[in-house]
Every structure is written in structure tokens, then in C-alpha cells.
C-alpha atoms as a PDB file:
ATOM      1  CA  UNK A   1     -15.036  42.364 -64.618  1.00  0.00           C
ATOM      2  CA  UNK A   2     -14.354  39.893 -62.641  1.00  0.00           C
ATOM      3  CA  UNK A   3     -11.811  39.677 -59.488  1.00  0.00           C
ATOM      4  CA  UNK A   4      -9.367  36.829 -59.047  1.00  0.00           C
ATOM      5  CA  UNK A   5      -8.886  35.097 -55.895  1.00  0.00           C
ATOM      6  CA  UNK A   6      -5.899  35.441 -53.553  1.00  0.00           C
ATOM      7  CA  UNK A   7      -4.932  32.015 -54.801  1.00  0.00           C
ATOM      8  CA  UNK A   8      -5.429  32.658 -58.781  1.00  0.00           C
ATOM      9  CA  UNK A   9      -3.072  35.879 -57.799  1.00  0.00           C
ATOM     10  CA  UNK A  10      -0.611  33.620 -56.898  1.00  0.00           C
ATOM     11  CA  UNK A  11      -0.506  30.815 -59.162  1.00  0.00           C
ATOM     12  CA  UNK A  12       0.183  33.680 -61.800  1.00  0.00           C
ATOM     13  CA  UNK A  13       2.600  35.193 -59.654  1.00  0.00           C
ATOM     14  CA  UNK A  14       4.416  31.307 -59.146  1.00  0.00           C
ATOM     15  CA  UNK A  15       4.354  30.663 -62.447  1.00  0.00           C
ATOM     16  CA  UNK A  16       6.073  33.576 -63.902  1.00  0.00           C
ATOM     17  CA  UNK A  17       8.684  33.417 -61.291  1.00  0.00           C
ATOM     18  CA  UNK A  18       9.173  29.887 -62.118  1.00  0.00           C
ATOM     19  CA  UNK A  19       9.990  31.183 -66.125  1.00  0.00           C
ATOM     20  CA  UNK A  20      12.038  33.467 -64.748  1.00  0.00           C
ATOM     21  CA  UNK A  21      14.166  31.563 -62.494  1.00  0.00           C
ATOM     22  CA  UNK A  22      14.429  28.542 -64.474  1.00  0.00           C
ATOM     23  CA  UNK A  23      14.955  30.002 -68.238  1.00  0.00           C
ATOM     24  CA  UNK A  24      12.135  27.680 -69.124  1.00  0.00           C
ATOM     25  CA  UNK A  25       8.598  29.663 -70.807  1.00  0.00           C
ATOM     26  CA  UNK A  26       7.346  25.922 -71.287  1.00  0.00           C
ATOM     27  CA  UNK A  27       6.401  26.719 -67.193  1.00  0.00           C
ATOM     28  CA  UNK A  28       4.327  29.556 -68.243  1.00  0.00           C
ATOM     29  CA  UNK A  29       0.656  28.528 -67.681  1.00  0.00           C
ATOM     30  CA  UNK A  30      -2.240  29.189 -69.392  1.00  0.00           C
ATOM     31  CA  UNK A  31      -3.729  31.677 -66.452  1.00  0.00           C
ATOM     32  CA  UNK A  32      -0.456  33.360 -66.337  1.00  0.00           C
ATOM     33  CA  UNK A  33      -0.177  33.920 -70.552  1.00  0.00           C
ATOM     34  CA  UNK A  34      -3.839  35.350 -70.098  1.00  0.00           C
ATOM     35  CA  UNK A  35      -2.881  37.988 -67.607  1.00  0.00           C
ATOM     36  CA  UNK A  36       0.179  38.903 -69.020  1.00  0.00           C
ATOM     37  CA  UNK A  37      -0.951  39.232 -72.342  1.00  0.00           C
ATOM     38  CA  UNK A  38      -3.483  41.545 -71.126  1.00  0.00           C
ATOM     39  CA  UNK A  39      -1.010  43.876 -70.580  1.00  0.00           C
ATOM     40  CA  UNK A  40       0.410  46.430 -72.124  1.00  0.00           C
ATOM     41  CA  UNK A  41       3.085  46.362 -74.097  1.00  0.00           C
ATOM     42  CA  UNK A  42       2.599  42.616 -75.138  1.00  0.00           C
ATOM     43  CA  UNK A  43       2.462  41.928 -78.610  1.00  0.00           C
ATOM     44  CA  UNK A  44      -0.506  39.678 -80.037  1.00  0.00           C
ATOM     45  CA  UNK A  45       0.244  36.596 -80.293  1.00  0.00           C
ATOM     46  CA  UNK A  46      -1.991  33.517 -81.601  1.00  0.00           C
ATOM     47  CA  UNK A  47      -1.942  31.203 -78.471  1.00  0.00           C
ATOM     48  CA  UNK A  48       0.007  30.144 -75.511  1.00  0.00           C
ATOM     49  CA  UNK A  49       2.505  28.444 -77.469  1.00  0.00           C
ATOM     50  CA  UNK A  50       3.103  31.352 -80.345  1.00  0.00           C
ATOM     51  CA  UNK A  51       3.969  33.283 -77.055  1.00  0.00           C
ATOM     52  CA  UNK A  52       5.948  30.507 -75.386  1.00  0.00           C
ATOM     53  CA  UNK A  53       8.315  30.762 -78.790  1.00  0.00           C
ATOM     54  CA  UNK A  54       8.364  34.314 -78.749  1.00  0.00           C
ATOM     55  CA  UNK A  55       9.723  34.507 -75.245  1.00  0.00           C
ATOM     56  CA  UNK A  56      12.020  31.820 -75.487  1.00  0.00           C
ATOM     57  CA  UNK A  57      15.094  33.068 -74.648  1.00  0.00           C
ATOM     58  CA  UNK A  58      15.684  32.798 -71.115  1.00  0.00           C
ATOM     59  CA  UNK A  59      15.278  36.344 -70.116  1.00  0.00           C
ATOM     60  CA  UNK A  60      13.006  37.579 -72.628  1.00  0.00           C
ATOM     61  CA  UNK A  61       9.881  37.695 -70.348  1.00  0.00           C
ATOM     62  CA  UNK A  62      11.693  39.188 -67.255  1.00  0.00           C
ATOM     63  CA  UNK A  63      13.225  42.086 -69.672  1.00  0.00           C
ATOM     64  CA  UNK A  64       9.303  42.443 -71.247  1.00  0.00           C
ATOM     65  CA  UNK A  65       7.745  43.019 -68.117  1.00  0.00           C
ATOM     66  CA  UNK A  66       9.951  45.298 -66.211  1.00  0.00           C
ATOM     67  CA  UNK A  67      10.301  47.350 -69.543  1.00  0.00           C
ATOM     68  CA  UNK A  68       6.706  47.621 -69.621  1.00  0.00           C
ATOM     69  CA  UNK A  69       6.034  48.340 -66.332  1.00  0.00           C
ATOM     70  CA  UNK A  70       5.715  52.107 -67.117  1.00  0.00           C
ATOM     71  CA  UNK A  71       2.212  51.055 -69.056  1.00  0.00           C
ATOM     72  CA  UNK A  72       0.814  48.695 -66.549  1.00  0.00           C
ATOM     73  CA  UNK A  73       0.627  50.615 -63.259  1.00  0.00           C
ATOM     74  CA  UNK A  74      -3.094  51.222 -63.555  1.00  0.00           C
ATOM     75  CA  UNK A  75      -2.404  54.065 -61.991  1.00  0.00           C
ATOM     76  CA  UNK A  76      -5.787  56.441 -63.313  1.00  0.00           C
ATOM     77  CA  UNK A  77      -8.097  54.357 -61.318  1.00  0.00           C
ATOM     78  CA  UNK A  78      -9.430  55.515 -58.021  1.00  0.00           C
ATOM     79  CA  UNK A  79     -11.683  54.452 -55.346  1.00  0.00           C
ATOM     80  CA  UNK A  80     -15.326  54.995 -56.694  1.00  0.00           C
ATOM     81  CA  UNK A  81     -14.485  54.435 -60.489  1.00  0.00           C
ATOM     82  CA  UNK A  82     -16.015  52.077 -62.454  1.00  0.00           C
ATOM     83  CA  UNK A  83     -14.180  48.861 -61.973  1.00  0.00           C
ATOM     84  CA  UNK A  84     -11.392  50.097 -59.438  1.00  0.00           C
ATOM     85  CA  UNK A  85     -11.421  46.752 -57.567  1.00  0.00           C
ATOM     86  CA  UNK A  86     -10.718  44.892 -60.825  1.00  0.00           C
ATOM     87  CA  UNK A  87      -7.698  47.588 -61.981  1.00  0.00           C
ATOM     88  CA  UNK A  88      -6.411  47.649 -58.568  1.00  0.00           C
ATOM     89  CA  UNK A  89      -5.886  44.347 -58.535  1.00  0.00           C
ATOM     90  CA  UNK A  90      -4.230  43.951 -61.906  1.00  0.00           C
ATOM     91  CA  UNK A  91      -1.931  46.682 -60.725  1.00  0.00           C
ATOM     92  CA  UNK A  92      -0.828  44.649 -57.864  1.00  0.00           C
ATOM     93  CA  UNK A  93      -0.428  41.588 -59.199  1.00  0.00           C
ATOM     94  CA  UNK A  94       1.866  43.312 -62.052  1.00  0.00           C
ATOM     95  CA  UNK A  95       4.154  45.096 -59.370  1.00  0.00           C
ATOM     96  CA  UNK A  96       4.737  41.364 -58.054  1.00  0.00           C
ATOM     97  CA  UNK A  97       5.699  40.323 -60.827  1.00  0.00           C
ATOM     98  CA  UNK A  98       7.994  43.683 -61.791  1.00  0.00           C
ATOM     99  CA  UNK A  99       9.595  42.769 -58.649  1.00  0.00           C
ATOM    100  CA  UNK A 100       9.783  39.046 -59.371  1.00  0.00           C
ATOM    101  CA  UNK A 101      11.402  39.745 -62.820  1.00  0.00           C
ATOM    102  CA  UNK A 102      14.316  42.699 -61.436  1.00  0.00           C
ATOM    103  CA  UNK A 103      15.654  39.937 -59.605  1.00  0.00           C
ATOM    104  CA  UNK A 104      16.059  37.386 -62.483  1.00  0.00           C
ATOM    105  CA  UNK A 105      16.169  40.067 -65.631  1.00  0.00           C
ATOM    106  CA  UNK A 106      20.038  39.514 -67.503  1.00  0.00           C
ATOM    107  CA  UNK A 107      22.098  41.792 -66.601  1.00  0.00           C
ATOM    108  CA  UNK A 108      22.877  43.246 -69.631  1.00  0.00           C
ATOM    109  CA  UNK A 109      19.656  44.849 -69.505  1.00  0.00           C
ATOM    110  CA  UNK A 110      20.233  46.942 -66.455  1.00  0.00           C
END
């Protein structure tokens, strides 16, 4: 498995904060939908834009991924195991966003 770079991390990171502070899943890119729906929790969806309508509502995304944060700490991976590097990453790059997404989540789902 491959890792991403420092700067893939972050364009993920941007764009999800950009959905979430704007209201607007049209800002959700395609590398960002590919790590997301990765996770778990996320229902399949066809493409991009079959997500995109599912998570329409502003809010929707920031409420999926903090209440699926439980299932995407990656947590059972340690140093020496077969693709640690890879989950490690992945674990970070989810806690960004949880943190992104507690800011901007509605508050009627505190």
C-alpha cells in the first residue's frame, strides 16, 4: 500500500474542511471522496457524485465523520506490522479531519 505525501495529506484535509465550512459537497474532490470512502462507516456509493447527493445537506459529512470516528482510529496497528506506515497514516489524516468536522458539525448533533 502505498503512502501519500505530506501534500496529498493535505489537499484531503483542505478539501473536506472546505465542505464543511462552506455547506457546499460540490468542493469535495475526487482524492478526498477516495479516502473518505475508504472508511468505515461510509456507505457504498456509485461515484463521486452519488456521494456528493448523499451528503448534501450542509452538515451531513461533518456529522458522518465524527460519528464514525470510533471505526477509523486504526488503532490495532503497531510498529513492525504489516503495513503500519500505511494505517498510521490513514489514522492521522482521519483525526484531522475529526477535528476539522467538531468545529463545523450542527449543533443539534452534539
Amino acid at each position: 500500500m502505498n503512502l501519500l505525501t505530506q501534500r496529498q495529506c493535505d489537499m484531503i484535509v483542505n478539501s473536506v474542511r472546505k465542505v464543511v465550512s462552506t455547506g457546499d459537497i460540490t468542493h469535495l474532490t475526487k482524492q478526498a471522496y477516495n479516502f473518505v470512502m475508504l472508511s468505515s462507516g461510509f456507505i457504498a456509493h456509485c461515484n463521486l457524485y452519488g456521494f456528493q447527493d448523499a451528503y448534501r445537506e450542509p452538515g451531513a459529512l461533518a456529522t458522518e465523520i465524527c460519528n464514525n470516528s470510533v471505526y477509523n482510529r486504526w488503532a490495532n496497528f503497531r510498529p513492525g506490522d504489516k503495513d503500519y506506515d500505511y494505517y498510521t497514516q490513514k489514522k492521522e489524516v482521519y483525526a484531522r479531519l475529526v477535528q476539522i468536522c467538531r468545529i463545523y458539525r450542527p449543533l443539534s448533533d452534539l
